[in-house]
C-alpha atoms as a PDB file:
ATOM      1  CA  UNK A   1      13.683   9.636  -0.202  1.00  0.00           C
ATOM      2  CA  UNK A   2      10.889   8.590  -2.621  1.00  0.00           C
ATOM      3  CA  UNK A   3       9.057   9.982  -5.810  1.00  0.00           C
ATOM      4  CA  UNK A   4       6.150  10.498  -7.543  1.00  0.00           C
ATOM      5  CA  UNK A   5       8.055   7.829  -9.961  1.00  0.00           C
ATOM      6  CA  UNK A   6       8.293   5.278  -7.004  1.00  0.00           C
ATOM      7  CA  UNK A   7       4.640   4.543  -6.672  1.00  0.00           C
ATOM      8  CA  UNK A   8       3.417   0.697  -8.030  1.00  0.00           C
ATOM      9  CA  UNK A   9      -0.144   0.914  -9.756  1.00  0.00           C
ATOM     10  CA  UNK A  10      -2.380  -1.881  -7.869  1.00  0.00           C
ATOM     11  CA  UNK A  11      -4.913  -3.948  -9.106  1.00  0.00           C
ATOM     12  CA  UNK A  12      -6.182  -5.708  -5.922  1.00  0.00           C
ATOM     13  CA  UNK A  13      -5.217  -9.376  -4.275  1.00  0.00           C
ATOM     14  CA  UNK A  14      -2.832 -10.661  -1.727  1.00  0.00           C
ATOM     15  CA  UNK A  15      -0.403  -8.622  -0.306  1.00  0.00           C
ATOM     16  CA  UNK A  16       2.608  -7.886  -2.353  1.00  0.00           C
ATOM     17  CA  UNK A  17       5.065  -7.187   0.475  1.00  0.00           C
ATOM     18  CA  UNK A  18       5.754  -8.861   4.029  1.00  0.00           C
ATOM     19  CA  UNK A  19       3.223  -7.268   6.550  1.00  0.00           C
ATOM     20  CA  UNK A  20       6.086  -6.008   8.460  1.00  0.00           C
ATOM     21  CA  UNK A  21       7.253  -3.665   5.754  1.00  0.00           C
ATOM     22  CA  UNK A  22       6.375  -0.221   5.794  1.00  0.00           C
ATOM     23  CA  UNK A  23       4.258   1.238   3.175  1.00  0.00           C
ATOM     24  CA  UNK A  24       2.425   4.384   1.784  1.00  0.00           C
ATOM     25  CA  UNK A  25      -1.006   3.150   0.334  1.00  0.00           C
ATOM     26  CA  UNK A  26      -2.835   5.491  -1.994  1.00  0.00           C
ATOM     27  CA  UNK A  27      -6.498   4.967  -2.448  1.00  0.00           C
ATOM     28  CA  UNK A  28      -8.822   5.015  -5.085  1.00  0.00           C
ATOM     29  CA  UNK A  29     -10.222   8.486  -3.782  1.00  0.00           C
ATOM     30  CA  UNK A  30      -7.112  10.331  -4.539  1.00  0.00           C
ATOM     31  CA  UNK A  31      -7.458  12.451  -1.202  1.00  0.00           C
ATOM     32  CA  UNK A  32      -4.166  11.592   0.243  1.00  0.00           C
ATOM     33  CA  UNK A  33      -2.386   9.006   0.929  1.00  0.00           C
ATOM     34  CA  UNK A  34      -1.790   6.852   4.355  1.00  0.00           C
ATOM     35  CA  UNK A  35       1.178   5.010   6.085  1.00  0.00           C
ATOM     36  CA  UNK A  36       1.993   2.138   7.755  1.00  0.00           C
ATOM     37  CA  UNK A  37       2.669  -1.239   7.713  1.00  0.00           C
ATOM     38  CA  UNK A  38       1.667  -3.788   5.255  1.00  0.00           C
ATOM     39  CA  UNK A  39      -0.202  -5.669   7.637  1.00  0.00           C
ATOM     40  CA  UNK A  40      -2.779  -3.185   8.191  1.00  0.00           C
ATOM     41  CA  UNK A  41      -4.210  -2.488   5.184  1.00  0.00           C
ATOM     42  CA  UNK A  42      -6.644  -4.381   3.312  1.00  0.00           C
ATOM     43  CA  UNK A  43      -4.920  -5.320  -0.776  1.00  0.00           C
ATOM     44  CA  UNK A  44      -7.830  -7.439  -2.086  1.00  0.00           C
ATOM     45  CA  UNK A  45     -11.321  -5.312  -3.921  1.00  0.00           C
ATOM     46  CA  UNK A  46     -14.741  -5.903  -3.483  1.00  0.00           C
ATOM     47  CA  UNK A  47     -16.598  -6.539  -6.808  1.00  0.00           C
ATOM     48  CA  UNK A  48     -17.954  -2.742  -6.740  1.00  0.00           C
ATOM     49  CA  UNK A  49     -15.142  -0.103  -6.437  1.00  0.00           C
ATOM     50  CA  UNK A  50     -14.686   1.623  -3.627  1.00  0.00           C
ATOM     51  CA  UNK A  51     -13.188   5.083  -2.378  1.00  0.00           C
ATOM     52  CA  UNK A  52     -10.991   3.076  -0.116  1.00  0.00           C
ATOM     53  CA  UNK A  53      -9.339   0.566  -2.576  1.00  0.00           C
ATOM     54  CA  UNK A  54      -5.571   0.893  -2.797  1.00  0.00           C
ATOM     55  CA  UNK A  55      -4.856   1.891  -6.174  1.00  0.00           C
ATOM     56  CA  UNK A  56      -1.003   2.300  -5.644  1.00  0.00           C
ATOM     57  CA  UNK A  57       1.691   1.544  -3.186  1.00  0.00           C
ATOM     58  CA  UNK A  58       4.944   2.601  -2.717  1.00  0.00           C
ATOM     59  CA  UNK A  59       7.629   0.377  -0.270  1.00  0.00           C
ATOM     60  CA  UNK A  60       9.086   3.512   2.577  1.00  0.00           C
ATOM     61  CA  UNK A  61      11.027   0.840   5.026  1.00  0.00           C
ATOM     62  CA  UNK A  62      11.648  -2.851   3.660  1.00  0.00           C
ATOM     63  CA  UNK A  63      14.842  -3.194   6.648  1.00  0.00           C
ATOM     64  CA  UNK A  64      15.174  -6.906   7.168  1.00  0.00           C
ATOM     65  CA  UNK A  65      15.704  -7.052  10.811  1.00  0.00           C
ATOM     66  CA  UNK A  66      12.310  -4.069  11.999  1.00  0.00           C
ATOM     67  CA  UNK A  67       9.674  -7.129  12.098  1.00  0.00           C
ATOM     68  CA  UNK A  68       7.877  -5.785  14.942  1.00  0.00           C
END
């Protein structure tokens, strides 16, 4: 189970998890948040902010052996 405490602010750049790993991404837009895995979502920020920068993360399924 997470909370509100388990999110990790983000400031932009490489990837801070294995793309395997499952994640919740919140974006700069504060509408909602998204899931999935690492791999999917883009970490790094243009030069002008966008709606869709990731602004926090939090880590929902980090299990060694699910690398598919």
């Amino acid at each position: 189970m997470t909370t509100q405490s388990d999110w990790i602010e983000w400031e932009g750049g490489n990837c801070p998890v294995e793309g395997w790993v499952t994640v919740e991404v919140l974006f700069r837009s504060r509408l909602g948040s998204s899931e999935g895995q690492a791999k999917n979502w883009d970490w790094g920020r243009e030069p002008t902010p966008k709606s869709y920068d990731i602004v926090a993360y939090r880590v929902l399924d980090a299990k060694a052996g699910d690398r598919s």
